[in-house]
N, C-alpha and C. Protein backbone atom coordinates (compact mmCIF):
# COMPACT_ATOMS: atom_id res chain seq x y z
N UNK A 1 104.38 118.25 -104.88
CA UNK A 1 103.18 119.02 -105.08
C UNK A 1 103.17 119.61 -106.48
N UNK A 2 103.04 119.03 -107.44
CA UNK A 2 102.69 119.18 -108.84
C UNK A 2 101.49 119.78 -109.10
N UNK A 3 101.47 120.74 -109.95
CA UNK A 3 99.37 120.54 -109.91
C UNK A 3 99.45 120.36 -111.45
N UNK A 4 98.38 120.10 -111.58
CA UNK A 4 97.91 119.63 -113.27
C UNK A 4 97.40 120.66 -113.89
N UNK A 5 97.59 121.24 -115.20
CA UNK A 5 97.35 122.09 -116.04
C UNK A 5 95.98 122.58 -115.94
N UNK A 6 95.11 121.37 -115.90
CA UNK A 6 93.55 121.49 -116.24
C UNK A 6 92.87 121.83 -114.88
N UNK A 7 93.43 122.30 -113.71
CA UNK A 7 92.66 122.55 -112.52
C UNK A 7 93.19 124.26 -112.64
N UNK A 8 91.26 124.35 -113.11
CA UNK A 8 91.23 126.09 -113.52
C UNK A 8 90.59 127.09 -111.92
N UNK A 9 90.76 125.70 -110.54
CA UNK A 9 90.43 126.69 -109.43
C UNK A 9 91.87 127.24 -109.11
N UNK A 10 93.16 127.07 -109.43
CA UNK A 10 94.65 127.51 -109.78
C UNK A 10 94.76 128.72 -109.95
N UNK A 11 95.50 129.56 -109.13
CA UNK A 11 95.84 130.92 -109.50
C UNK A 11 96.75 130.94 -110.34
N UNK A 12 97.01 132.42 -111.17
CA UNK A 12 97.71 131.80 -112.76
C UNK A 12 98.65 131.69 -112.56
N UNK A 13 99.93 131.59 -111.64
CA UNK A 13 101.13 131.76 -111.63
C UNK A 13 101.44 129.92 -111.62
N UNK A 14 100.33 129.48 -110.75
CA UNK A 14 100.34 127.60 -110.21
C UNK A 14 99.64 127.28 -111.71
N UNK A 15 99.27 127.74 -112.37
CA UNK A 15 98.63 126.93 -113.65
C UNK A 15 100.08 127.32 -115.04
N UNK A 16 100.68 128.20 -114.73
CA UNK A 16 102.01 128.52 -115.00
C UNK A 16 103.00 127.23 -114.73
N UNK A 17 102.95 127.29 -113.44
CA UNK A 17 104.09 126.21 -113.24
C UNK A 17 103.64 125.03 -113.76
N UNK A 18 102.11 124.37 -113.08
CA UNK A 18 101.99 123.23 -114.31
C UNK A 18 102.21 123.31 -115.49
N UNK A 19 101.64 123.95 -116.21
CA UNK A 19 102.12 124.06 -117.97
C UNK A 19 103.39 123.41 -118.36
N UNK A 20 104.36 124.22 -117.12
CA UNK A 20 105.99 124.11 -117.50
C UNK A 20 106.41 122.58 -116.31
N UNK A 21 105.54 121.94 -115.94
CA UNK A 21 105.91 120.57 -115.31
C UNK A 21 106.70 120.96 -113.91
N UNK A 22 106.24 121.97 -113.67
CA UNK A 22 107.68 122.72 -112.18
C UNK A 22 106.69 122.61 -110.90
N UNK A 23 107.17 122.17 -110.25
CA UNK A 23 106.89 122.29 -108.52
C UNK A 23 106.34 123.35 -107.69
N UNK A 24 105.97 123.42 -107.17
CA UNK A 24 105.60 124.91 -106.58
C UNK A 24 106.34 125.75 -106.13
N UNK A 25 107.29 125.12 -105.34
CA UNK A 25 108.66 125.67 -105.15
C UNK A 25 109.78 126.35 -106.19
N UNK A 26 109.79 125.97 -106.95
CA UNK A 26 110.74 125.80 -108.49
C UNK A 26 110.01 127.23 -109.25
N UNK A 27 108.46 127.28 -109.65
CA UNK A 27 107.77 128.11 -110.36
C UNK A 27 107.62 129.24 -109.09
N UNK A 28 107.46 129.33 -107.72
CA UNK A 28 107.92 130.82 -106.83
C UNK A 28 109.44 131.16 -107.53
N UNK A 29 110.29 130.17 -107.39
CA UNK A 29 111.59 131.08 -107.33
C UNK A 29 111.82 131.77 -108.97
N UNK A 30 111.28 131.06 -110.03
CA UNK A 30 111.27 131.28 -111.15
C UNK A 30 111.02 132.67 -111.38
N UNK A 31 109.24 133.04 -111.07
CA UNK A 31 108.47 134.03 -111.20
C UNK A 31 108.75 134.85 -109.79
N UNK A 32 109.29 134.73 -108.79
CA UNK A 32 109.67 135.57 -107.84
C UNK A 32 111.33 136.21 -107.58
N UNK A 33 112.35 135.74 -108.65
CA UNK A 33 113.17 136.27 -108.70
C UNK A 33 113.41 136.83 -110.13
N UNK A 34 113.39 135.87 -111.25
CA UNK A 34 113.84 136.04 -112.26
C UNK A 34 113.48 137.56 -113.02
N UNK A 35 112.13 137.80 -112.86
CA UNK A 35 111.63 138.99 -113.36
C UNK A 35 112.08 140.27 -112.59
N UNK A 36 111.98 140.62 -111.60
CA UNK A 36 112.71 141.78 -111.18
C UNK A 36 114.02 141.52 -110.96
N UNK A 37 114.73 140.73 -110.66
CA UNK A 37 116.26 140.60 -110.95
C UNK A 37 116.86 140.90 -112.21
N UNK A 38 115.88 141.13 -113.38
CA UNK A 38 115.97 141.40 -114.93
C UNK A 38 116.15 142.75 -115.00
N UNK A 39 114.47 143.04 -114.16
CA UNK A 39 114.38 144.29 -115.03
C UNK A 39 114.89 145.42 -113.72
N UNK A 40 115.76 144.70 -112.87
CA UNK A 40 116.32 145.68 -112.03
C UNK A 40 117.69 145.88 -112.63
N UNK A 41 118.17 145.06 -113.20
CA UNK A 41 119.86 144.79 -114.01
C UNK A 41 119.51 145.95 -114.51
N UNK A 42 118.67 145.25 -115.42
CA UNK A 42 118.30 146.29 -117.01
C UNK A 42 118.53 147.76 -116.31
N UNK A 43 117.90 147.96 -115.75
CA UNK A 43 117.39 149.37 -115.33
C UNK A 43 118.63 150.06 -115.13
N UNK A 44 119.63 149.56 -114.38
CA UNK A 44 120.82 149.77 -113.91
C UNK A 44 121.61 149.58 -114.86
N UNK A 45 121.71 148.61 -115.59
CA UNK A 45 123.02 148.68 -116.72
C UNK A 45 123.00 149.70 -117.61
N UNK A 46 121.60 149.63 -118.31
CA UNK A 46 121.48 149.75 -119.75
C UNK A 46 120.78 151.13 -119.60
N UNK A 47 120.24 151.83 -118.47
CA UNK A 47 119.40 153.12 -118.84
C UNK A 47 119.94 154.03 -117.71
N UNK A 48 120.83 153.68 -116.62
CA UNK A 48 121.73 154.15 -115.90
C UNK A 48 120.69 154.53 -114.26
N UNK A 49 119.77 153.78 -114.12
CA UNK A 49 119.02 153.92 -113.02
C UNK A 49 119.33 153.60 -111.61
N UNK A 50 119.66 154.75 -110.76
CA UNK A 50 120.69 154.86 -109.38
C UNK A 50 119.52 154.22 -108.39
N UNK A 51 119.75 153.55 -108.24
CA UNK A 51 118.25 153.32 -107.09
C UNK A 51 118.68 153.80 -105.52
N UNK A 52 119.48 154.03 -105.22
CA UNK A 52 119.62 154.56 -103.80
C UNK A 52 120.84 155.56 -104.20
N UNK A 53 121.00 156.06 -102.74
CA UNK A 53 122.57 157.40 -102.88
C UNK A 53 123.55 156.41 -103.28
N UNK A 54 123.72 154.95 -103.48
CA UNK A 54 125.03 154.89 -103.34
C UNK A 54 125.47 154.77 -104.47
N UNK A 55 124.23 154.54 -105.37
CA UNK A 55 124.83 154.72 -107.48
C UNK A 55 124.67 153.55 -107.65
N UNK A 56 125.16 152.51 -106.59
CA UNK A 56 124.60 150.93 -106.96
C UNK A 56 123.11 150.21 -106.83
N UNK A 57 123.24 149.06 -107.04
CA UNK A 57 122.14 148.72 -106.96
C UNK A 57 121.73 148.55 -106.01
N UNK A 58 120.48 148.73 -105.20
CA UNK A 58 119.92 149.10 -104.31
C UNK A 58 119.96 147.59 -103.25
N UNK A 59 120.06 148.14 -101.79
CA UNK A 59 119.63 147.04 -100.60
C UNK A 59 118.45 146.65 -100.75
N UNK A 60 117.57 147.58 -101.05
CA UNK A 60 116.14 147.25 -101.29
C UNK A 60 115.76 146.11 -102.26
N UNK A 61 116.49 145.67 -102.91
CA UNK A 61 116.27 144.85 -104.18
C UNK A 61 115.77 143.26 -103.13
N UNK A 62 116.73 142.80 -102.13
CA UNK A 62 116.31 141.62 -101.86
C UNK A 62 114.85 141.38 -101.01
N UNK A 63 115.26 143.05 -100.16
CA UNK A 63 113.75 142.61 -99.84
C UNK A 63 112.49 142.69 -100.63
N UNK A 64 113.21 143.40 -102.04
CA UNK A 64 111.40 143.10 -102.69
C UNK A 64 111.46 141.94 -103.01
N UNK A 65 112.75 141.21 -103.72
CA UNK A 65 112.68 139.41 -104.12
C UNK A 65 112.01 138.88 -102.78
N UNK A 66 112.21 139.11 -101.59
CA UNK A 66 111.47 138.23 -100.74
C UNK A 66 109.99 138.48 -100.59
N UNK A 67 109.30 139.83 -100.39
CA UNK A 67 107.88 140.47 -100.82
C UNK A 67 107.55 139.57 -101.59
N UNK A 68 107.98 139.64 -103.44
CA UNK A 68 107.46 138.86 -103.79
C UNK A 68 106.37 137.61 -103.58
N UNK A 69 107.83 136.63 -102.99
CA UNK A 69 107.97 135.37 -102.84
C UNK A 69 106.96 135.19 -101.70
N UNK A 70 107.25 135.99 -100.85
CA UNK A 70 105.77 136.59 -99.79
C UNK A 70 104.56 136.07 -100.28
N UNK A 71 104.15 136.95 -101.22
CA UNK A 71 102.94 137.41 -101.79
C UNK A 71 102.75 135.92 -102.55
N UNK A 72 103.52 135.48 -103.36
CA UNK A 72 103.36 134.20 -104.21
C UNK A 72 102.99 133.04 -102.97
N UNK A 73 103.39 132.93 -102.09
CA UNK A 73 103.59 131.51 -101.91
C UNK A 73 101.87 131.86 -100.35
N UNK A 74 102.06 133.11 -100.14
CA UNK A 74 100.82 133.27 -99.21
C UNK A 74 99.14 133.39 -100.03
N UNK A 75 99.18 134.07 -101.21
CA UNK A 75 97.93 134.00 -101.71
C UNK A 75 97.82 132.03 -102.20
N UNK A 76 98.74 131.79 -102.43
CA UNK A 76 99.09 129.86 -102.96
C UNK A 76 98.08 129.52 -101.11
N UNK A 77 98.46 129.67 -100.02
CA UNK A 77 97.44 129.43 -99.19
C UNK A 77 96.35 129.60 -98.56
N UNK A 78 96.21 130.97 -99.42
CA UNK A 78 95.41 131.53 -99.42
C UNK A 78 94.11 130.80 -99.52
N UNK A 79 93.90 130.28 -101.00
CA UNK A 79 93.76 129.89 -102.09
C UNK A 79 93.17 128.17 -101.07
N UNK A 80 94.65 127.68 -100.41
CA UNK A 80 93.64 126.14 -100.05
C UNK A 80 92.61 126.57 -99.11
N UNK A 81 93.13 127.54 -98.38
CA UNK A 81 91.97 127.38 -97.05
C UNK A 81 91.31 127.12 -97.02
N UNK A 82 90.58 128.63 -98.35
CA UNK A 82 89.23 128.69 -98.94
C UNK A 82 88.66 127.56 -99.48
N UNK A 83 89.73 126.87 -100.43
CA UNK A 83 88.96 125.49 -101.09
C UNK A 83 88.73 125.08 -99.50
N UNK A 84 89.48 124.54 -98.87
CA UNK A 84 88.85 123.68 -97.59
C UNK A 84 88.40 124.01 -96.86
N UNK A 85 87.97 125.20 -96.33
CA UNK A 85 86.38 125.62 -95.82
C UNK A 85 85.28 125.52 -96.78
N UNK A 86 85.36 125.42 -98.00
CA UNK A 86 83.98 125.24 -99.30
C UNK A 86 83.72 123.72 -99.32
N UNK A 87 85.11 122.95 -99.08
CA UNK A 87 84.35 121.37 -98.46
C UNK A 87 84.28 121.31 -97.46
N UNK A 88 84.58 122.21 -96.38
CA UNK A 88 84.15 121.65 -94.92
C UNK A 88 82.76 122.24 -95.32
N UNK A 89 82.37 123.21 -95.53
CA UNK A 89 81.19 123.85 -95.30
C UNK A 89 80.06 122.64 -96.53
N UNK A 90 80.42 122.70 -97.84
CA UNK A 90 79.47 121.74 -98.10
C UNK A 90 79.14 120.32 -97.59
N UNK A 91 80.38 119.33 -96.51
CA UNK A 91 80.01 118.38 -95.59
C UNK A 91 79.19 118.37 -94.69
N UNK A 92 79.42 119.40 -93.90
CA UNK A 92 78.34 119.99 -93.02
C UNK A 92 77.26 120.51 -93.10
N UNK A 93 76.93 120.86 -94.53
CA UNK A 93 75.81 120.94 -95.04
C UNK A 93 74.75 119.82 -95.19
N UNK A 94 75.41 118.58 -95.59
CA UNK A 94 74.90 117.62 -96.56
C UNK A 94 74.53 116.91 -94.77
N UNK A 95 75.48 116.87 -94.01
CA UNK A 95 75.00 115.75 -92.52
C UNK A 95 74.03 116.35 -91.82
N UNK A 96 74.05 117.94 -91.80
CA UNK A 96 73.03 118.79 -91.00
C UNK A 96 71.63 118.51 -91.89
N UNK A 97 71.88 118.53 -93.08
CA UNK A 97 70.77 118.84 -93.93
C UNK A 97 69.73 117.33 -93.83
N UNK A 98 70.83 116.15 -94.10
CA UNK A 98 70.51 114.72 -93.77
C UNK A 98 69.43 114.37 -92.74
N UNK A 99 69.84 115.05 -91.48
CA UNK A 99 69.59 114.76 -90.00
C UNK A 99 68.14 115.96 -89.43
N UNK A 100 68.03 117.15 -90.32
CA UNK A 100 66.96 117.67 -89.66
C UNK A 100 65.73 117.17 -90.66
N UNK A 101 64.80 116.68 -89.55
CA UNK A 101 63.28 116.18 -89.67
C UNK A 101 62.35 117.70 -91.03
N UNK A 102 61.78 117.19 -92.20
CA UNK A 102 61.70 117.93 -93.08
C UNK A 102 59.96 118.50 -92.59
N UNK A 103 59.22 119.33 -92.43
CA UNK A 103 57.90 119.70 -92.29
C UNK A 103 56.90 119.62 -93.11
């Protein structure tokens, strides 16, 4: 499941992964881990940010990587439904429209 650069009905993260030739799978884990796994380090190494009592880095961290990945890969179906109710609905347009007698 590749998508092609030039299909601008693509939410930007899938017009992302085309750009970079990546899978859909490949561009979630990319953009659903890499960025807060960064700037959660960061936060923690370099500016001394305790995210829970225990001083380490927080339990909470995986379940937001999975939220994320949530959110990425559910608006991604979001996204066909709609396209495929906009062709079911314009098919059913065109046979209904075909078939009723005009006045």
């Amino acid at each position: 499941m590749i998508s092609t650069p030039s299909d601008s009905s693509k939410l930007w993260f899938e017009r992302l992964y085309a750009r970079f030739g990546l899978p859909f799978w490949a561009g979630v884990l990319l953009v659903g881990f890499l960025p807060p796994l960064i700037l959660t380090s960061l936060g923690y190494y370099i500016y001394g940010v305790k995210t829970d009592f225990t001083g380490d880095i927080s339990l909470g961290v995986p379940l937001l990587l999975a939220s994320i990945v949530y959110i990425l890969f559910s608006s991604s179906y979001a996204r066909r439904r709609v396209e495929n109710l906009e062709r079911y609905a314009y098919r059913w347009e065109q046979t209904n429209h075909a078939s009723k007698p005009t006045i």
